[in-house]
Protein backbone atom coordinates (compact mmCIF):
# COMPACT_ATOMS: atom_id res chain seq x y z
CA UNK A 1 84.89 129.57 83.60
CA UNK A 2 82.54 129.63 80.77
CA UNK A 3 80.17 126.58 80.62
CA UNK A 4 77.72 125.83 77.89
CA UNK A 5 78.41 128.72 75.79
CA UNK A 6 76.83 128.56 72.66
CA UNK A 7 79.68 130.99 71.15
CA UNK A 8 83.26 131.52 71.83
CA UNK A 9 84.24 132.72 75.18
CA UNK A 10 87.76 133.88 72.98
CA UNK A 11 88.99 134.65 69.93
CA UNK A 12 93.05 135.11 69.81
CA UNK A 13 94.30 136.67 66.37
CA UNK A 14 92.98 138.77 63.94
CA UNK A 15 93.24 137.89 59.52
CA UNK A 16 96.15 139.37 58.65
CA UNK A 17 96.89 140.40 54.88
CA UNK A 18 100.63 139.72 55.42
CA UNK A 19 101.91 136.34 54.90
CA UNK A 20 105.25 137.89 56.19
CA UNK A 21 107.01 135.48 59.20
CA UNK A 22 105.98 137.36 62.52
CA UNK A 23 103.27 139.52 61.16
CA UNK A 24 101.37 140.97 63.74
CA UNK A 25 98.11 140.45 64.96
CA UNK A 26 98.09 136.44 64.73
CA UNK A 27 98.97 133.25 63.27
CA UNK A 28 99.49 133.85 59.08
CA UNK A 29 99.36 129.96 58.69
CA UNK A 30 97.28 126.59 60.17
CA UNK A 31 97.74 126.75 64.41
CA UNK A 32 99.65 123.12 65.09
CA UNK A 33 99.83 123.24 68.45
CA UNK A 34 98.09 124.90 71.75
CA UNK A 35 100.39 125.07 75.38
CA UNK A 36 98.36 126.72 78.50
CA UNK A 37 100.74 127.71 81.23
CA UNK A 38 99.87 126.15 84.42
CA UNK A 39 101.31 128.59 86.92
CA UNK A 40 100.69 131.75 84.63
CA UNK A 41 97.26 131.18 83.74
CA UNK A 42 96.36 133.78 81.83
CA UNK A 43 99.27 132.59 79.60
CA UNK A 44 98.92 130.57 76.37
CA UNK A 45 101.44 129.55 73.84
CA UNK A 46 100.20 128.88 70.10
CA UNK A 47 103.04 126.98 67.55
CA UNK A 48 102.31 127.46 64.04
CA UNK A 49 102.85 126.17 60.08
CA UNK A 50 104.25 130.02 59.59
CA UNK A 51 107.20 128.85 61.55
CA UNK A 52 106.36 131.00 64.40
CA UNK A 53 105.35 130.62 68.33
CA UNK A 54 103.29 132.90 69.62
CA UNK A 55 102.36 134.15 73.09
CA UNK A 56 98.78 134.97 74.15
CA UNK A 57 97.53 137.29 77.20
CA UNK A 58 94.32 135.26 77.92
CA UNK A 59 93.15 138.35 80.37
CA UNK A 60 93.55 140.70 77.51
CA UNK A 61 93.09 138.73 74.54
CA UNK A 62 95.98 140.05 72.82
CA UNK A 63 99.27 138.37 71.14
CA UNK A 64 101.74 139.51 73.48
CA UNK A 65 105.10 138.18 72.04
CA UNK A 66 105.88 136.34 68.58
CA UNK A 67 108.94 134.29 68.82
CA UNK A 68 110.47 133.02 65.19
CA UNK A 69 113.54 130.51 66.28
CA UNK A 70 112.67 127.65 63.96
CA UNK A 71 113.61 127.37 60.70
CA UNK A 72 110.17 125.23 59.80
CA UNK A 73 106.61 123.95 61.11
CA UNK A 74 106.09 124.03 64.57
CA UNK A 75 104.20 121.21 65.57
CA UNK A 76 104.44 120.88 69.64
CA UNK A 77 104.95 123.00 72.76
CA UNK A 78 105.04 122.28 76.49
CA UNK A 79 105.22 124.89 79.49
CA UNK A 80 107.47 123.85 82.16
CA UNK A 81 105.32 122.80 85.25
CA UNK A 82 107.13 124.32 87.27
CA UNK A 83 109.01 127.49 85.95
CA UNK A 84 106.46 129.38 84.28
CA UNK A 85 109.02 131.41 81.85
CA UNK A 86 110.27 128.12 80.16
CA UNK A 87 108.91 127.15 77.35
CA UNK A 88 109.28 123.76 74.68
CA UNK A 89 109.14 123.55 71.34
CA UNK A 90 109.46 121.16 68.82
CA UNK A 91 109.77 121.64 64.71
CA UNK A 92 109.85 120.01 61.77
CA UNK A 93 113.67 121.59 61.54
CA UNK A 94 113.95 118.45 63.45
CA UNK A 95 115.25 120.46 66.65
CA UNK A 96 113.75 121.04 69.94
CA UNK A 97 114.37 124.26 71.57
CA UNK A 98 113.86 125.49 75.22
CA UNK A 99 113.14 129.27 75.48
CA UNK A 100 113.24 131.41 78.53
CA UNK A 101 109.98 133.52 77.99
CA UNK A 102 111.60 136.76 79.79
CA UNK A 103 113.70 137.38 76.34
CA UNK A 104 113.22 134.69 74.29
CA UNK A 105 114.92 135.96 70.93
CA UNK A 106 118.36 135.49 72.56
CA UNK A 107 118.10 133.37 75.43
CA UNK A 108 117.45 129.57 74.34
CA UNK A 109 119.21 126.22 73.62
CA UNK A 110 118.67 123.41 71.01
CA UNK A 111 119.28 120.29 70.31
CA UNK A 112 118.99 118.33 66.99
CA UNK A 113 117.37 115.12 66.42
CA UNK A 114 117.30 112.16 64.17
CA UNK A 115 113.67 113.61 62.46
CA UNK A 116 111.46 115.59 62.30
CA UNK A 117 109.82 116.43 65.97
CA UNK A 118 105.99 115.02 66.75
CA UNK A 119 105.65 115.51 70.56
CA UNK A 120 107.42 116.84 73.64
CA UNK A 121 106.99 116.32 77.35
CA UNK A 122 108.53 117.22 80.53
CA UNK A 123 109.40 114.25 83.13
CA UNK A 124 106.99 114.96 86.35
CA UNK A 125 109.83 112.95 88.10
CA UNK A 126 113.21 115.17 87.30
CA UNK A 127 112.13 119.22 86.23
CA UNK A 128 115.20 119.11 84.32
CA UNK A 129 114.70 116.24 82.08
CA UNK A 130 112.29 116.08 78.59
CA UNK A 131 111.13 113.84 76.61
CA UNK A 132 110.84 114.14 72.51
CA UNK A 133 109.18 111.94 70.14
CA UNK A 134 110.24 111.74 65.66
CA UNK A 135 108.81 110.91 63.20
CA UNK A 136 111.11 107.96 62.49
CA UNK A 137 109.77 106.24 65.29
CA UNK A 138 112.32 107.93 67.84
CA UNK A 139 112.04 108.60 71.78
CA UNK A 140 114.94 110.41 73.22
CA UNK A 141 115.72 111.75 77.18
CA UNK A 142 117.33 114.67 77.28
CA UNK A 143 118.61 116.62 80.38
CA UNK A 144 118.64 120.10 79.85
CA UNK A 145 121.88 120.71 81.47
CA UNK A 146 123.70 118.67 79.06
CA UNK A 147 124.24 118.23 75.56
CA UNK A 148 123.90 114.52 75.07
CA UNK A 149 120.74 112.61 75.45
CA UNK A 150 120.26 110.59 78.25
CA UNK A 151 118.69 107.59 76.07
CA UNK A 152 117.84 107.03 72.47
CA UNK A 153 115.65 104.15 71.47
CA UNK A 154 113.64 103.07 68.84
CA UNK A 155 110.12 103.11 69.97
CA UNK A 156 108.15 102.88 66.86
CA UNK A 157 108.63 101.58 63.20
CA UNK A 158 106.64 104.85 62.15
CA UNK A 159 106.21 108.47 63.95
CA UNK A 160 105.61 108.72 67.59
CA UNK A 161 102.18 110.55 67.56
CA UNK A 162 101.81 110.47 71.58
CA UNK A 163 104.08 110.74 74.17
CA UNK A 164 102.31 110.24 77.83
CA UNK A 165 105.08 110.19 80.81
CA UNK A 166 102.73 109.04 84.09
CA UNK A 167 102.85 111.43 87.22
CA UNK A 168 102.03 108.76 89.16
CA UNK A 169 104.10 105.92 88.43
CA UNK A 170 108.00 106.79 88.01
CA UNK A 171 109.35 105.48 84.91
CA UNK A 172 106.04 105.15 83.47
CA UNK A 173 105.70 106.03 79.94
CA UNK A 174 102.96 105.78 77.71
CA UNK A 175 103.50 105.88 73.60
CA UNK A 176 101.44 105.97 70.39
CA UNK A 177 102.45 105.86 66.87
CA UNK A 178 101.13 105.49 62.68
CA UNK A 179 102.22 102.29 63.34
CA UNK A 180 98.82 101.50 64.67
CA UNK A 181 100.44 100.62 68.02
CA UNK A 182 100.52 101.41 71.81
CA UNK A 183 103.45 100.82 74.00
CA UNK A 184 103.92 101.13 77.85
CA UNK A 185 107.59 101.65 78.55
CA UNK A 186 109.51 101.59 82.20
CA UNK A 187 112.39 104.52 81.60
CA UNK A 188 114.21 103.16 84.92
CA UNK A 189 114.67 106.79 85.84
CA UNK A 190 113.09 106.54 89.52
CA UNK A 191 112.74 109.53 90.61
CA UNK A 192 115.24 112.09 88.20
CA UNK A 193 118.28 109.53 88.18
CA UNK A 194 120.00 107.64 85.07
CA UNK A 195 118.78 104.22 85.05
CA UNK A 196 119.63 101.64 82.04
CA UNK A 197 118.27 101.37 78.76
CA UNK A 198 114.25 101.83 78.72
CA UNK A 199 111.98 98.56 78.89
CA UNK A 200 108.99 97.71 76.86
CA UNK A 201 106.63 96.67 79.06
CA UNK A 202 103.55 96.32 76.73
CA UNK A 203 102.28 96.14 73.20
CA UNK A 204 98.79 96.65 71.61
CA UNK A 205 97.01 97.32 68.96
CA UNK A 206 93.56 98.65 69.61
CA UNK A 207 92.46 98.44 65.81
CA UNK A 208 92.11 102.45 65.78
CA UNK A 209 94.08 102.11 62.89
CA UNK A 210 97.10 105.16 62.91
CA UNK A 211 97.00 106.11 66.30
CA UNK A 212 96.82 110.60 66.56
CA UNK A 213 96.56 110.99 69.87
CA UNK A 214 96.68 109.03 74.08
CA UNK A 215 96.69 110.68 77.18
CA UNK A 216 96.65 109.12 80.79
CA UNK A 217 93.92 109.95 83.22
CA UNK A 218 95.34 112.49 85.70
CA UNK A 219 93.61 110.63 88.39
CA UNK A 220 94.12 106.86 87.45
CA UNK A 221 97.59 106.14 86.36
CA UNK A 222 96.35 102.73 83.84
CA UNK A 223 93.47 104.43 82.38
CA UNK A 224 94.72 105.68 78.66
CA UNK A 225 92.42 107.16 76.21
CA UNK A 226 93.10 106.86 72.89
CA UNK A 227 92.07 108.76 69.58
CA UNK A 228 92.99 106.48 65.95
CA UNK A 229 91.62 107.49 62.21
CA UNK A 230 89.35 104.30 62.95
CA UNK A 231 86.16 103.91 65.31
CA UNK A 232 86.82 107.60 67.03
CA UNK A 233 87.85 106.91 70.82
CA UNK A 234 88.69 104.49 72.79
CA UNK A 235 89.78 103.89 76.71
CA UNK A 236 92.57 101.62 77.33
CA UNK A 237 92.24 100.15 80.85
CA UNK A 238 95.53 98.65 81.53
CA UNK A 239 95.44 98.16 85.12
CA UNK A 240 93.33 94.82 83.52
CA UNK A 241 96.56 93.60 81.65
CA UNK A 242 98.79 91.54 83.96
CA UNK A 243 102.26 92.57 82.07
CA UNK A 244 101.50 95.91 83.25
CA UNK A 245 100.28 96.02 86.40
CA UNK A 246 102.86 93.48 87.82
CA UNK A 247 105.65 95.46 86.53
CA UNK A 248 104.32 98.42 88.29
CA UNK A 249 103.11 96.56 90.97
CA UNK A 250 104.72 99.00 94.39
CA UNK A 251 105.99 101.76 92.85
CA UNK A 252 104.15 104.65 94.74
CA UNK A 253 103.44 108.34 93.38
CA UNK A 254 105.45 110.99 95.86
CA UNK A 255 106.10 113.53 93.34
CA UNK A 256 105.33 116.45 95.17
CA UNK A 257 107.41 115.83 97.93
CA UNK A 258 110.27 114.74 95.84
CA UNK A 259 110.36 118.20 93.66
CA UNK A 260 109.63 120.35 96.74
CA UNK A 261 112.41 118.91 98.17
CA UNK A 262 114.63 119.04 94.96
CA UNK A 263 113.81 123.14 94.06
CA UNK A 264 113.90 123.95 97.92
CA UNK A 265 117.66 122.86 97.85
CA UNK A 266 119.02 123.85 94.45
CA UNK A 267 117.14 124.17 91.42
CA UNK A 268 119.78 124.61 88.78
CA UNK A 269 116.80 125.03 86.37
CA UNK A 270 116.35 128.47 87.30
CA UNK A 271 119.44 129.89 86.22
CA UNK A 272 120.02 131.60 82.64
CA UNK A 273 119.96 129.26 79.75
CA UNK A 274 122.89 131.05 77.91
């Protein structure tokens, strides 16, 4: 709620001499990635080059659980949307692992991957599926009550850099890669189901040179921003490109209904993960 602050409203961590794994007071290496918890909102999640996750009492201001699973670099995190105690992760052990927050240390499951792990998402349209991105150019579906991925394609020739499934559009995905490229794919998973093998729907290159970062407007499902090494930012309007929006063309968002619905009559999500 701070607006226009000249200084920072927050300062998490403290230098610690220790360059120990899981010293306390902070982070003992470069912070890689940033999760805030959207149902526990005092509740922040820091992944870090020490090979650490960390999790932060905004209220308080102090570290109030350090979680050391990975074996390497942790580069991404997401918060379940829904269940506040779940928690992403994705490392350059090339594994992603799902951690229940109430006793992380012993309660989580993992799955390996083909490379080393760039982004993760949840699917707005099934709470138990994810999304991962590799740096070999990977995009895999996984449901987190199973072992085997739903789908494994080849998205990229180089790392997948963003990873952008659309809340309003089922099936919508938006990726980015050091290939230089954007791609809108169509999963086929209306709605939570298994659907066939994922379509590319569009390709462009918005000379940004390697592509670090895209996001989709929460408000307007074809607006993409995107964030290269070349010319800073740029907005990617492709509700203009006619590949796109015929594809789409009917599909309707009714997420909230749909996962209302879904944890009103069983939510299998919310049982133990061991």
């Amino acid at each position: 709620d701070v607006v226009e602050s000249l200084e920072p409203a927050l300062t998490l961590g403290r230098i610690s001499k220790s360059r120990k794994k899981g010293a306390s007071g902070g982070h003992t290496d470069a912070v890689m990635a940033l999760s805030w918890n959207q149902i526990a909102r005092n509740l922040l999640a820091s992944g870090s080059a020490d090979e650490t996750m960390r999790l932060w009492d905004m209220a308080r201001g102090d570290n109030t659980c350090c979680i050391a699973n990975h074996k390497d670099k942790i580069q991404t995190l997401a918060w379940h949307p829904l269940e506040s105690h779940f928690l992403l992760s994705g490392s350059f052990d090339k594994s992603v692992l799902l951690h229940d927050c109430r006793n992380p240390e012993n309660n989580f499951k993992s799955w390996s991957l083909s490379g080393q792990i760039e982004r993760v998402a949840w699917d707005p349209w099934s709470p138990n599926n994810f999304l991962a991105s590799t740096d070999d150019g990977r995009v895999v579906g996984i449901d987190i009550r199973r072992e085997r991925p739903l789908f494994d394609f080849q998205a990229h020739t180089r790392a997948v850099t963003a990873l952008c499934p659309s809340s309003h559009l089922p099936g919508c995905l938006v990726t980015a890669s050091d290939d230089k490229t954007i791609k809108v794919w169509d999963l086929n998973i209306g709605g939570g189901g298994e659907g066939g093998s994922p379509t590319e729907v569009l390709t462009r290159k918005p000379k940004l040179g390697s592509i670090i970062c895209a996001a989709i407007c929460p408000e307007t499902p074809f607006a993409i921003a995107v964030g290269g090494q070349k010319d800073s930012l740029r907005v990617v309007a492709a509700s203009e490109i006619e590949e796109v929006r015929s594809h789409f063309e009917g599909r309707r968002s009714v997420i909230e209904a749909k996962i209302t619905s879904y944890c009103e009559e069983n939510c299998p999500i919310c049982i133990p993960l061991s």
